[in-house]
Each structure stands twice: as C-alpha cells, then as structure tokens.
N, C-alpha and C. Protein backbone atom coordinates (compact mmCIF):
# COMPACT_ATOMS: atom_id res chain seq x y z
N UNK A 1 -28.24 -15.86 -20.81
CA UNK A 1 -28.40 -16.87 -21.83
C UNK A 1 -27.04 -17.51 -22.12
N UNK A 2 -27.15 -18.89 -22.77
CA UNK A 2 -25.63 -19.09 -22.70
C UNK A 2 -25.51 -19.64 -24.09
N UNK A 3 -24.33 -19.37 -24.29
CA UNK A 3 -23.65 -19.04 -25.84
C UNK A 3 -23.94 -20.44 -26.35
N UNK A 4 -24.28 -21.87 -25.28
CA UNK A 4 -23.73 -23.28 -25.88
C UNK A 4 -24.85 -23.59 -25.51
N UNK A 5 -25.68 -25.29 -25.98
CA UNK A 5 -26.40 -25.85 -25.04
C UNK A 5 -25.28 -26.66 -24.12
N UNK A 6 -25.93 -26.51 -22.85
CA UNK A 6 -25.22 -27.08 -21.74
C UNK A 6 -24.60 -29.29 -21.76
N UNK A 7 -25.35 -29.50 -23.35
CA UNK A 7 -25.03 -30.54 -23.50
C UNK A 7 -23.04 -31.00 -23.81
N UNK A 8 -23.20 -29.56 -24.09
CA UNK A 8 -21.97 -29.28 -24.89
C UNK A 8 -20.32 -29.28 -23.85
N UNK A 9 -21.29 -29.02 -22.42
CA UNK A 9 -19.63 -29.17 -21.40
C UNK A 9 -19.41 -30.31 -21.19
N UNK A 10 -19.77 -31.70 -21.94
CA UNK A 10 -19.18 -32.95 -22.38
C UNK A 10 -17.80 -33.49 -23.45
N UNK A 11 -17.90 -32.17 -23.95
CA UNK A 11 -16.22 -32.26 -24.41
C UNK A 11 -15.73 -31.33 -24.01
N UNK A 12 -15.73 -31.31 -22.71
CA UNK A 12 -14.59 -29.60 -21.71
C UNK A 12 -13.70 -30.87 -21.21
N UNK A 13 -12.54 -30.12 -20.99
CA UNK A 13 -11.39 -31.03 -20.32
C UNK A 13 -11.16 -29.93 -19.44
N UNK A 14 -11.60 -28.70 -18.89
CA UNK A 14 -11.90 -28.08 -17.72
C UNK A 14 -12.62 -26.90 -17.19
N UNK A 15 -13.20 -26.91 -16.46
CA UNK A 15 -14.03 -25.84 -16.47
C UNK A 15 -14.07 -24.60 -14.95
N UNK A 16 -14.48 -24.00 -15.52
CA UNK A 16 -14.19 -22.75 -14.60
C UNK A 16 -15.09 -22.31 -13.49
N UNK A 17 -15.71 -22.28 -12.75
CA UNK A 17 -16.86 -21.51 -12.19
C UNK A 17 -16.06 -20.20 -11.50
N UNK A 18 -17.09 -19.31 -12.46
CA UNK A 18 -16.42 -17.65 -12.39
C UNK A 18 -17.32 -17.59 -11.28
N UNK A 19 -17.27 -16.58 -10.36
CA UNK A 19 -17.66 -14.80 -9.63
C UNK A 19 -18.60 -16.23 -8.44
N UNK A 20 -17.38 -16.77 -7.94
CA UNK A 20 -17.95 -18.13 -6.92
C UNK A 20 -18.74 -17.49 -5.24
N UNK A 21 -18.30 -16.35 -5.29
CA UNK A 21 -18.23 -15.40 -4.08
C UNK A 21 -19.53 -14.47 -4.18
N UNK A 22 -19.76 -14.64 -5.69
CA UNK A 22 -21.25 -14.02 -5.75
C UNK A 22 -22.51 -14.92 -5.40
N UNK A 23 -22.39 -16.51 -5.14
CA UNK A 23 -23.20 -17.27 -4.87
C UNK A 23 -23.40 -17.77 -3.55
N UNK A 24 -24.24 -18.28 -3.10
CA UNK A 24 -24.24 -19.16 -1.67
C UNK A 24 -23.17 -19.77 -1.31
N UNK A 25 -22.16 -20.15 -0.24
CA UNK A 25 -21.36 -20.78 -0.38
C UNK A 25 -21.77 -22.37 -0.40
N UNK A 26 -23.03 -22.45 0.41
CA UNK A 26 -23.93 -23.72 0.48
C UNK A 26 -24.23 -24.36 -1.29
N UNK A 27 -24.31 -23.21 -1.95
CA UNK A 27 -25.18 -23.66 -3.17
C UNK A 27 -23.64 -24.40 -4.64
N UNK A 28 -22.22 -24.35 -3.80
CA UNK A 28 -21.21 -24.35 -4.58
C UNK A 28 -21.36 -25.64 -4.99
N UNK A 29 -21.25 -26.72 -3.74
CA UNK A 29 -21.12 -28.04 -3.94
C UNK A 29 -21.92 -28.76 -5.13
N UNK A 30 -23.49 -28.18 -5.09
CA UNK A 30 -24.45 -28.74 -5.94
C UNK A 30 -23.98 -28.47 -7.22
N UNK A 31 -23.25 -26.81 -7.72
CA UNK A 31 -23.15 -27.06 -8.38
C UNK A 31 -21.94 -27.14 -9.26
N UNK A 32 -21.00 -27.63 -8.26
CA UNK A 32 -19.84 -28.00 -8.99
C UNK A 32 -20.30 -29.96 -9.27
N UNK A 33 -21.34 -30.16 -8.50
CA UNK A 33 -21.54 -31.86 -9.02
C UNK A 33 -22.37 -31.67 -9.85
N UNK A 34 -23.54 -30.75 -10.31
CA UNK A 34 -24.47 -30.71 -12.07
C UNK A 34 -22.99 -30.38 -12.67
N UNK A 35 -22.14 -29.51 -12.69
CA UNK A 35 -21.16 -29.63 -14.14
C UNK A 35 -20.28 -30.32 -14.01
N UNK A 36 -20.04 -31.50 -13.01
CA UNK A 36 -19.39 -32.97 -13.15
C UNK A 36 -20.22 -34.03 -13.57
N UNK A 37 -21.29 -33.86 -13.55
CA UNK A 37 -22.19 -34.23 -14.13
C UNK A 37 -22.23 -34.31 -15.95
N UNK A 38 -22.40 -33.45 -16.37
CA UNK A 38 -22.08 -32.65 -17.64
C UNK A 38 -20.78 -32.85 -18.19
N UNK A 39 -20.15 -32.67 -17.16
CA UNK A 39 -18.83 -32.75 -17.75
C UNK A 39 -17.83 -34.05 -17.28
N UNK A 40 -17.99 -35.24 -17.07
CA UNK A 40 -17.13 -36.01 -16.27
C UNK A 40 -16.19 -36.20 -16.59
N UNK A 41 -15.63 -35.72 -17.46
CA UNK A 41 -14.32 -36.28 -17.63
C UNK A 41 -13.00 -34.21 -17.28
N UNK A 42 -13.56 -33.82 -17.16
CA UNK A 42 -13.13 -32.26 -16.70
C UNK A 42 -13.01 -32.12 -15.29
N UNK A 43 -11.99 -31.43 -15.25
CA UNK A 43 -11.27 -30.92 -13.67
C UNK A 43 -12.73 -29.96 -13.54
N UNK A 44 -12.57 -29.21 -12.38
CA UNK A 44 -13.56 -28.40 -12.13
C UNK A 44 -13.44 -27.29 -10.78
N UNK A 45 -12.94 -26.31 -11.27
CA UNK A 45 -12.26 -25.05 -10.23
C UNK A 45 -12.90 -24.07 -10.42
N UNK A 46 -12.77 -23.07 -9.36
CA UNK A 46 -13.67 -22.07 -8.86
C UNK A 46 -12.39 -21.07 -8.34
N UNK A 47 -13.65 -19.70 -9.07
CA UNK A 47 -12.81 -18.39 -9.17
C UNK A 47 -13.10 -17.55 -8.55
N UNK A 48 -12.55 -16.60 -8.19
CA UNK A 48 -13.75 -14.99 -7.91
C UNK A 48 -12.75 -14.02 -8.69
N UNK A 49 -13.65 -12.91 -8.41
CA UNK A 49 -13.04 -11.47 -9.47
C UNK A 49 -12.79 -10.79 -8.13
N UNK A 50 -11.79 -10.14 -8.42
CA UNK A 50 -11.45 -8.74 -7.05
C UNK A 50 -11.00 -7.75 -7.89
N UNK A 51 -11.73 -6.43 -7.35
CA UNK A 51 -10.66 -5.07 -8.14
C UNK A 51 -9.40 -5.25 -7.40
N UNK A 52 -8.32 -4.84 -8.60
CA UNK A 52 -6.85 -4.94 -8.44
C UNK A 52 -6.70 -3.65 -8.77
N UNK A 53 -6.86 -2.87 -9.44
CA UNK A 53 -6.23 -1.38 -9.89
C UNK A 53 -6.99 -0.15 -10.52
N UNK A 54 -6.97 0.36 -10.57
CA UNK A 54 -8.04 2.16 -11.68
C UNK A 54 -6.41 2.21 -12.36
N UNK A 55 -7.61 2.32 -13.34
CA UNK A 55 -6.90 2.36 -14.87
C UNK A 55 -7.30 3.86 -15.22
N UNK A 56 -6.39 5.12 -15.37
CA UNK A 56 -7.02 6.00 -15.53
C UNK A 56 -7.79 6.49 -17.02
N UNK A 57 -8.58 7.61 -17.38
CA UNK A 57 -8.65 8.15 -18.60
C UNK A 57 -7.55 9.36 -18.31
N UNK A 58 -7.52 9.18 -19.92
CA UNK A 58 -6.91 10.51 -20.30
C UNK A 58 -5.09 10.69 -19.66
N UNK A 59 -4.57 11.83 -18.63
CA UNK A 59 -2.84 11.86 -18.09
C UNK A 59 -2.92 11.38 -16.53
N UNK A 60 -4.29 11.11 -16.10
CA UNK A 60 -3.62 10.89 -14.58
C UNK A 60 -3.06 9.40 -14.50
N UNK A 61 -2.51 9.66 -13.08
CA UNK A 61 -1.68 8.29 -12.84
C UNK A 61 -2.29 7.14 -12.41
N UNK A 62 -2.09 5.69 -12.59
CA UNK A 62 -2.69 4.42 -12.14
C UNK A 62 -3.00 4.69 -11.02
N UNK A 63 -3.75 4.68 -10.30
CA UNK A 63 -4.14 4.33 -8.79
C UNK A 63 -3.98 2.88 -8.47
N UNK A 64 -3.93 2.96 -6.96
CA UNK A 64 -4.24 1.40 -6.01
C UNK A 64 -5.58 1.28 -6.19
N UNK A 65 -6.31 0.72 -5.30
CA UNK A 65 -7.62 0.25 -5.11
C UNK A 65 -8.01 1.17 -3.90
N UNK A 66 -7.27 1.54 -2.91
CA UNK A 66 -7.40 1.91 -1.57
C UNK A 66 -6.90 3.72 -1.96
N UNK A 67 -6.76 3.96 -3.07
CA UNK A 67 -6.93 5.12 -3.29
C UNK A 67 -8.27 5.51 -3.36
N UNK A 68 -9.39 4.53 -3.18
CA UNK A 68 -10.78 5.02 -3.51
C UNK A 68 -11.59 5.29 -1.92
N UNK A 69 -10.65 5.07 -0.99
CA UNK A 69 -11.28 4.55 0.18
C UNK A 69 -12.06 6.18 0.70
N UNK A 70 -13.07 5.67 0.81
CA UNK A 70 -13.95 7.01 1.62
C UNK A 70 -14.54 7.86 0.73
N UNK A 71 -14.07 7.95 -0.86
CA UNK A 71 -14.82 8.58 -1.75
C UNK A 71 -15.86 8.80 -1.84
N UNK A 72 -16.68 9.64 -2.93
CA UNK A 72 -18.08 9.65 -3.54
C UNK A 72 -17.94 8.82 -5.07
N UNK A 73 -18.67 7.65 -5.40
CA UNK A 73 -18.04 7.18 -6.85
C UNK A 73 -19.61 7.12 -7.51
N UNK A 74 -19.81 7.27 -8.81
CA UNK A 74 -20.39 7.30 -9.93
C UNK A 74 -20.24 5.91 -10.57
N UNK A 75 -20.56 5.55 -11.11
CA UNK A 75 -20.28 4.02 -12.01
C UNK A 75 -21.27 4.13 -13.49
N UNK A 76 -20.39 3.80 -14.08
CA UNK A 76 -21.37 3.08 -15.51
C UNK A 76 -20.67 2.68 -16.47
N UNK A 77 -21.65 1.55 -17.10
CA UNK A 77 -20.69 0.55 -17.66
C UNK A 77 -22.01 0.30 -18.69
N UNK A 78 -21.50 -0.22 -20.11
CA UNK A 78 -22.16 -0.97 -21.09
C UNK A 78 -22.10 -2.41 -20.89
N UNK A 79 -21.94 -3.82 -19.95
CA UNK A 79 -22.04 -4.56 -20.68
C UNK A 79 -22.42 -5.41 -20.00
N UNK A 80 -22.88 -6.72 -20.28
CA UNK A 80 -23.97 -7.88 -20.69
C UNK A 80 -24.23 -8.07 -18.86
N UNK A 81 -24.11 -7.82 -17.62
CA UNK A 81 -24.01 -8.01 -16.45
C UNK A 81 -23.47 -7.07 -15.34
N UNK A 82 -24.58 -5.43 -15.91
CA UNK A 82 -24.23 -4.48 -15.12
C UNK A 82 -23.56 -4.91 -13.59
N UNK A 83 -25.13 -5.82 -13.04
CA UNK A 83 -25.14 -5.62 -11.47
C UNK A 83 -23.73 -6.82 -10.81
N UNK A 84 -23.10 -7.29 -11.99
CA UNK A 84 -21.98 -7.67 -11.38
C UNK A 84 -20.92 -6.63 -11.15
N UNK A 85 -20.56 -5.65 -12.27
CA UNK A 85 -19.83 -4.49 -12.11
C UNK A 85 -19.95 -3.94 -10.68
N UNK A 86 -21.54 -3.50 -10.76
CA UNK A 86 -21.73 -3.31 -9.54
C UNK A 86 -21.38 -3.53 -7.94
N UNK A 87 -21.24 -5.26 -7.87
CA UNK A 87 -21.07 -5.97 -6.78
C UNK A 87 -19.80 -5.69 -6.82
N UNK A 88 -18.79 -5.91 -7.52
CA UNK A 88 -17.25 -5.32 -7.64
C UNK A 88 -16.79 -4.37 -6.82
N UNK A 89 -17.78 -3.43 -7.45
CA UNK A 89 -17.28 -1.88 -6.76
C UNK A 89 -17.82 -1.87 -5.05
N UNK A 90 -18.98 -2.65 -4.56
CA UNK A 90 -19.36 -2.98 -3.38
C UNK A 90 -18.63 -3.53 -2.51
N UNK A 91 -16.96 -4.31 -3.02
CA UNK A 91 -16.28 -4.71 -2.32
C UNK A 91 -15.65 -3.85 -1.55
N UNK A 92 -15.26 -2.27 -2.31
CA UNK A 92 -14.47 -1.39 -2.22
C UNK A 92 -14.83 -0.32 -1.10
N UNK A 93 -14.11 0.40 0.01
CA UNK A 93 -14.44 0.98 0.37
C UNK A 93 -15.12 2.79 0.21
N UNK A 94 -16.20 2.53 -0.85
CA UNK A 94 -16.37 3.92 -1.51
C UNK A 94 -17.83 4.10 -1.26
N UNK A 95 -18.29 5.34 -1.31
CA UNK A 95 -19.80 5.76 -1.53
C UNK A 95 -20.33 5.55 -2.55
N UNK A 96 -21.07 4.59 -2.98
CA UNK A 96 -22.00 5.02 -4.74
C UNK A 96 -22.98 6.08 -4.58
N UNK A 97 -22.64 7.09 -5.44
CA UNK A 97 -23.71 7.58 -4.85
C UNK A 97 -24.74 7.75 -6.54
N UNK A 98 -24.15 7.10 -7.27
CA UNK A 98 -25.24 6.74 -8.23
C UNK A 98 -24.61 6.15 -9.56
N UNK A 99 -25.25 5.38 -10.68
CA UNK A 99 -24.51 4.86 -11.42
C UNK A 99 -25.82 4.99 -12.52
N UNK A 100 -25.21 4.34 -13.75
CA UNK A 100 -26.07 4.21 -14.88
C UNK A 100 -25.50 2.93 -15.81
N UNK A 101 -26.70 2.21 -16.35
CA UNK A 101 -26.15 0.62 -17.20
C UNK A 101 -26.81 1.36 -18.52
N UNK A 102 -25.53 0.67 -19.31
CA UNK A 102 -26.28 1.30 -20.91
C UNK A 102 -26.03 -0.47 -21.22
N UNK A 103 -26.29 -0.81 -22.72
CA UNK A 103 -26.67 -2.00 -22.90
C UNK A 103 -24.73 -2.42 -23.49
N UNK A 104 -25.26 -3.55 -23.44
CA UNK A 104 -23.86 -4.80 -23.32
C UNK A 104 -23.16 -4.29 -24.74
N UNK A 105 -21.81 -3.79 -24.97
CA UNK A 105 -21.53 -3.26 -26.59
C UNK A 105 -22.04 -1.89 -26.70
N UNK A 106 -22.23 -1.04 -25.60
CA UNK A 106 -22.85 0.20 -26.04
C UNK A 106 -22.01 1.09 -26.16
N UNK A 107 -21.60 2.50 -27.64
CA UNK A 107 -20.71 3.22 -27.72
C UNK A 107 -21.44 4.35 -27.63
N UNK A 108 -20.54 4.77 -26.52
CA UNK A 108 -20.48 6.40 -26.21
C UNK A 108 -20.49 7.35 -26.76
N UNK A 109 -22.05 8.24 -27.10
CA UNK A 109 -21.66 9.72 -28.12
C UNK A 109 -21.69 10.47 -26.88
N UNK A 110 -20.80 11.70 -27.68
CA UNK A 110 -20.70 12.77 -27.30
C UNK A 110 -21.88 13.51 -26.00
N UNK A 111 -23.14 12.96 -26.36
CA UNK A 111 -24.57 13.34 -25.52
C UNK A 111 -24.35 12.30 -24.60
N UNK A 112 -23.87 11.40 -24.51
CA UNK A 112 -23.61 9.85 -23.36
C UNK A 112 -22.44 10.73 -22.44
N UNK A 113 -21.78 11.08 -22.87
CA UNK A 113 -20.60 11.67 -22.13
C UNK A 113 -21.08 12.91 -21.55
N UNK A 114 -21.93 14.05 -22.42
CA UNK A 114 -22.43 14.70 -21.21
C UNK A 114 -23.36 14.14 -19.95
N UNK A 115 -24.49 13.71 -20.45
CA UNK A 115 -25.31 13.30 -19.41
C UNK A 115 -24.72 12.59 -18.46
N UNK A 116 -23.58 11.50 -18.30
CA UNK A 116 -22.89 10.82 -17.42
C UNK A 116 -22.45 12.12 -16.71
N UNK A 117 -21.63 12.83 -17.18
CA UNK A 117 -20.82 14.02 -16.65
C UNK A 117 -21.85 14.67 -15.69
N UNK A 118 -23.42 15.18 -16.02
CA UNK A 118 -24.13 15.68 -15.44
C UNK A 118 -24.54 14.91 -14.34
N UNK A 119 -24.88 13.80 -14.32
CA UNK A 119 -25.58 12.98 -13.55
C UNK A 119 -24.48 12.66 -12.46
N UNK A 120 -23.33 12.54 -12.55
CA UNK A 120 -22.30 12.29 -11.65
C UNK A 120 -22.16 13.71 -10.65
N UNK A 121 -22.07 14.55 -11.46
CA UNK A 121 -22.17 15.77 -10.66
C UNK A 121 -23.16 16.24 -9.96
N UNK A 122 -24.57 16.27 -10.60
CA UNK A 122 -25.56 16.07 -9.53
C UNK A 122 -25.81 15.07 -8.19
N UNK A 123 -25.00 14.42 -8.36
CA UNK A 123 -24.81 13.12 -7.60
C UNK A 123 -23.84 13.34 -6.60
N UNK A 124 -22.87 14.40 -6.65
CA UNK A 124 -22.04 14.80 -5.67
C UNK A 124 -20.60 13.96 -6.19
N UNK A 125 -20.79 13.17 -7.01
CA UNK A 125 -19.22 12.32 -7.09
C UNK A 125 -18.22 12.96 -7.43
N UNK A 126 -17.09 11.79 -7.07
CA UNK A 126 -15.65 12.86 -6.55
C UNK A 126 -14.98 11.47 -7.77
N UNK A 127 -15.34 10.91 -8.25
CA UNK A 127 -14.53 10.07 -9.03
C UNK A 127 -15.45 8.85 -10.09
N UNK A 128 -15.64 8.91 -11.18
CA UNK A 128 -16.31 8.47 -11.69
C UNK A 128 -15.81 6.53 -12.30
N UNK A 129 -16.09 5.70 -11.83
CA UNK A 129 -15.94 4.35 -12.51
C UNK A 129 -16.52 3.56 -13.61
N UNK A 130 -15.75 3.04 -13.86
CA UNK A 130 -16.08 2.03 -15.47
C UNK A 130 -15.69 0.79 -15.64
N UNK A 131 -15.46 0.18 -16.47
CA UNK A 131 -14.89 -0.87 -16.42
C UNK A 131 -14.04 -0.98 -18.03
N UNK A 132 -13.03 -1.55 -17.91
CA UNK A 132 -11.89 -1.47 -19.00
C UNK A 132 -12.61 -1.41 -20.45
N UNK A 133 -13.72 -2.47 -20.39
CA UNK A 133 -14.34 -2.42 -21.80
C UNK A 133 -14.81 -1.44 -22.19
N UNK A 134 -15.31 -0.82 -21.38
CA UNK A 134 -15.98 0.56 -21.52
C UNK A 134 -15.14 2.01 -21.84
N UNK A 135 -13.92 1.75 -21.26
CA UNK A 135 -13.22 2.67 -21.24
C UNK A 135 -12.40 3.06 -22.38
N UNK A 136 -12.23 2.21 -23.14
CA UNK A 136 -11.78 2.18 -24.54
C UNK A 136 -12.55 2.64 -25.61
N UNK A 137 -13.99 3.02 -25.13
CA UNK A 137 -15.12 3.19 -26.25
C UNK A 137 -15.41 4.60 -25.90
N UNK A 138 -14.66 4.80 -24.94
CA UNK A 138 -15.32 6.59 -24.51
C UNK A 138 -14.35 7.40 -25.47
N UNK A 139 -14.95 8.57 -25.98
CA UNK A 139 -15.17 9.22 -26.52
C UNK A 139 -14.21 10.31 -25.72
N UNK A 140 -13.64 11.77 -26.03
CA UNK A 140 -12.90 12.50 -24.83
C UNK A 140 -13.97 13.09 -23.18
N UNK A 141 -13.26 12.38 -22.81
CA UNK A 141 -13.60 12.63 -21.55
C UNK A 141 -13.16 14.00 -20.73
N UNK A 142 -12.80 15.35 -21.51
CA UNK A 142 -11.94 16.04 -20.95
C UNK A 142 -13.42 17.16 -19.86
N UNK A 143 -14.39 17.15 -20.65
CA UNK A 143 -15.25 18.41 -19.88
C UNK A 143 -15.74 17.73 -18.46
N UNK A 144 -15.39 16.24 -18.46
CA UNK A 144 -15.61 15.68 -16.83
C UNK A 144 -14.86 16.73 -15.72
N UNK A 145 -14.85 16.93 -14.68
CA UNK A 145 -14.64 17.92 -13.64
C UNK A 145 -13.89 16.69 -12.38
N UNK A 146 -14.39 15.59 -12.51
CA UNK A 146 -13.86 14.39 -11.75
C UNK A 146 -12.80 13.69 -12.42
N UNK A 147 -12.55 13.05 -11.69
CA UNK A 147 -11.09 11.85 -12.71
C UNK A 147 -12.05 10.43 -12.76
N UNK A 148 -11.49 10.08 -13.76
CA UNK A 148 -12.06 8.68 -14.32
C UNK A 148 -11.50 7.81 -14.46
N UNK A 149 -11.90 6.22 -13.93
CA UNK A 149 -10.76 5.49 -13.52
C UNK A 149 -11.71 4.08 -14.23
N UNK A 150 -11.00 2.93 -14.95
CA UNK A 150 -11.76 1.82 -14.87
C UNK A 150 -10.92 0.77 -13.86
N UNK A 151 -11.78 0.33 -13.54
CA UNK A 151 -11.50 -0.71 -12.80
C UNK A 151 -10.78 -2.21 -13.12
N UNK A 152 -9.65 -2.45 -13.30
CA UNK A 152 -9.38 -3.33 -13.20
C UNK A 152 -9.54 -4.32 -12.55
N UNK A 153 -10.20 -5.75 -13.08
CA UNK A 153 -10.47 -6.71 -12.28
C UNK A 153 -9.46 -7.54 -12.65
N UNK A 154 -9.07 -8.95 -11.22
CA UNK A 154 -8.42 -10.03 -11.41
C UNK A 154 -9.46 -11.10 -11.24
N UNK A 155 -9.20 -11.77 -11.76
CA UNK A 155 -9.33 -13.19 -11.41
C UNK A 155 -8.48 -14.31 -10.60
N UNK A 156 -9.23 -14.59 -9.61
CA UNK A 156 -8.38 -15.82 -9.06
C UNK A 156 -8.46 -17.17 -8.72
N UNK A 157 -7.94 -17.72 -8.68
CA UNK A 157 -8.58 -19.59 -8.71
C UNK A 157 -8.54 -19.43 -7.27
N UNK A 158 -9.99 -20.05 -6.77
CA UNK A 158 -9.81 -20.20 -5.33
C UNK A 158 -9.85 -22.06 -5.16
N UNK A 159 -10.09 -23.14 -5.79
CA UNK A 159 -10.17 -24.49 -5.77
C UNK A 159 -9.71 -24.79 -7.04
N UNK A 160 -9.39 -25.88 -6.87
CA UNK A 160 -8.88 -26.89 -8.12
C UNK A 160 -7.61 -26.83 -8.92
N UNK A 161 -7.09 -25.08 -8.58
CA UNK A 161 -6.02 -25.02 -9.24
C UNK A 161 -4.69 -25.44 -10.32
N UNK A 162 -4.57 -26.75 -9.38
CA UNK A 162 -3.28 -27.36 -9.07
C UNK A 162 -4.12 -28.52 -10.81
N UNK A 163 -5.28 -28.85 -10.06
CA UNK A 163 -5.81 -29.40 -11.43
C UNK A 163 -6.08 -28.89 -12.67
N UNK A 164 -6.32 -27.50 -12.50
CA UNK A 164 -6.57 -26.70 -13.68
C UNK A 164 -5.41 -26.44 -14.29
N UNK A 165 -4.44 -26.15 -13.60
CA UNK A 165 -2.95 -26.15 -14.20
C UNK A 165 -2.13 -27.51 -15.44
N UNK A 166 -2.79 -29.18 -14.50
CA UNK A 166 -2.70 -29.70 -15.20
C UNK A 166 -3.05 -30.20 -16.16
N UNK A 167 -4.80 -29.66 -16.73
CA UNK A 167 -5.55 -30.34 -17.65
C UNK A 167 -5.07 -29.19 -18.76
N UNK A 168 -4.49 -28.16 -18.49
CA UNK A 168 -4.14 -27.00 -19.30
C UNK A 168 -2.46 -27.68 -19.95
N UNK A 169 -2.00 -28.22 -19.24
CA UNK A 169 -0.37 -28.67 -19.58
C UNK A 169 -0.72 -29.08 -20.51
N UNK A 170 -1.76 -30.68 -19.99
CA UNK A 170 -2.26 -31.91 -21.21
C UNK A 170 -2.46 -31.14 -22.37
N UNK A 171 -3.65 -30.33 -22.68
CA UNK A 171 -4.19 -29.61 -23.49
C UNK A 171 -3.18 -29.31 -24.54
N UNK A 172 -1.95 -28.46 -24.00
CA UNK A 172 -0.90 -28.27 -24.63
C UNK A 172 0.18 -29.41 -24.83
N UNK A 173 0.27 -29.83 -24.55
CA UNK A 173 1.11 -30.94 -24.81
C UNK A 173 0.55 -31.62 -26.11
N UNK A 174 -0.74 -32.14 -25.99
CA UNK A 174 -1.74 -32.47 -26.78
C UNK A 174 -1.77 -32.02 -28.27
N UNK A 175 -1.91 -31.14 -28.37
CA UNK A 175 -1.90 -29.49 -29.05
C UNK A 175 -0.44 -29.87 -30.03
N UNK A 176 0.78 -29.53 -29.57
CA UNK A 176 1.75 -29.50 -29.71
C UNK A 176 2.14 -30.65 -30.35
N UNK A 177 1.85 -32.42 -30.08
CA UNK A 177 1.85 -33.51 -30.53
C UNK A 177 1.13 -33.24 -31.96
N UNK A 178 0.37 -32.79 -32.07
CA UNK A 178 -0.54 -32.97 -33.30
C UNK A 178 -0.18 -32.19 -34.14
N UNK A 179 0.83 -30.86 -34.12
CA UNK A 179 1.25 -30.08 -35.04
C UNK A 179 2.67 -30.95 -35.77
C-alpha cells in the first residue's frame, strides 16, 4: 500500500526506484515513463540493495559478507516486506535452511526468542540472520547456540545518478536561499 496517492509524485523534484534488480529488466523502461509521467518535472534513477556486512549481536566481531559462504542460515525478520529480506539473503552464497516473518514493527518476547532459537536448531543452522531493524528490538540473545548477525544492506544508484546528485544540490541550495 502506499503511504501517498500516486497523484502526489507531481511535486517530487526526484525520485528513486528502489530494489530495480528485483523486477524484469524489460518491465524498467515502462516504468520509469508512468513515474515521468506523474512526475515530469523530476529526475528519475534506479537503485538496487546488496548485502554489504553482518552486524553482529551481542561480543562477536563484524563479519564480511563472504564469511557466510557455504553456511546453514536461519532468517527472520519483522517487517513490512519479508520476501524482500529474503531475496537479499538469496544473493549470498548460503543454505536457508529455514526462516520465519513476524509482522512489520514486531517486538521480540522472551517466547519469540526461544522458539526462533528452537526452530533454527531444528533446522540444522550454523548462523542465524536478521535485518538491522530487527536487531535492535531483540531482547538477549545469549541462550542462542549459533551467532547472530543482521545484515547490512547498501543501496546503490545504478542510473541517473549524476542527475540525482543534481536535483539534490538544487534542493539544497533552494533550502538554504529561503532560510
């Protein structure tokens, strides 16, 4: 659902198309011209997400990404677009060998933290994943038997950049004039 009516990307001066790598590459064009459409007077660039790092719980150390390579991983996450989390971790070279979605904003009791703990272990996993939002809402994680890592994602501009850079200057410049 989306937070605006779509009438509303008529006063954007630029816009983003996130997780571009999750779509057709055929299906980009169409719709970077409906939100030039919508939006004509806005630049219009395209992103994707890549894991960049595990963020640990609790004393262990940051990991790479390629520290996960060949694993058994667990996943679960609270929020609004599990099966994107999901696709994330699909980039990575790891086993899922099972995961769980609780709802978008969901805080972790004490009974959330066992049953994850159980279910990962029945599951054979050697390292359990999350995602940063999530990871801040957990509760102690110490009776886990695995290490727990969230996933850091990046974002990166793959088109328009150079334009997105400059409708962001204006913006500020803009901004700055008026104070």
């Amino acid at each position: 659902a989306l937070r605006e009516p779509l009438r509303q990307l008529a006063r954007a001066q630029a816009v983003v198309l996130t997780r571009t790598d999750a779509v057709p590459s055929e299906r980009i064009p169409d719709l970077a011209r409906r939100v030039a459409d919508l939006a004509p007077d806005a630049c219009v660039a395209q992103s994707v997400h890549a894991p960049e790092a595990l963020m640990p719980a609790g004393d262990s150390p940051e990991q790479t990404i390629d520290w996960l390579s060949g694993r058994k991983a667990f996943w679960f996450c609270g929020i609004g677009n599990p099966l994107a989390f999901v696709r994330t971790l699909e980039q990575m070279d790891i086993a899922i060998v099972g995961g769980r979605a609780f709802k978008d904003h969901h805080r972790y009791d004490s009974a959330d933290i066992r049953s994850i703990g159980a279910e990962a272990a029945a599951a054979g996993a050697e390292v359990l994943l999350t995602t940063e939002k999530d990871m801040v809402k957990l509760e102690s994680t110490d009776q886990w038997t695995v290490p727990t890592y969230a996933v850091r994602v990046a974002l990166s501009i793959v088109s328009g950049e150079e334009e997105l850079g400059q409708a962001v200057s204006r913006a500020l410049d803009s901004d700055r004039r008026q104070r």
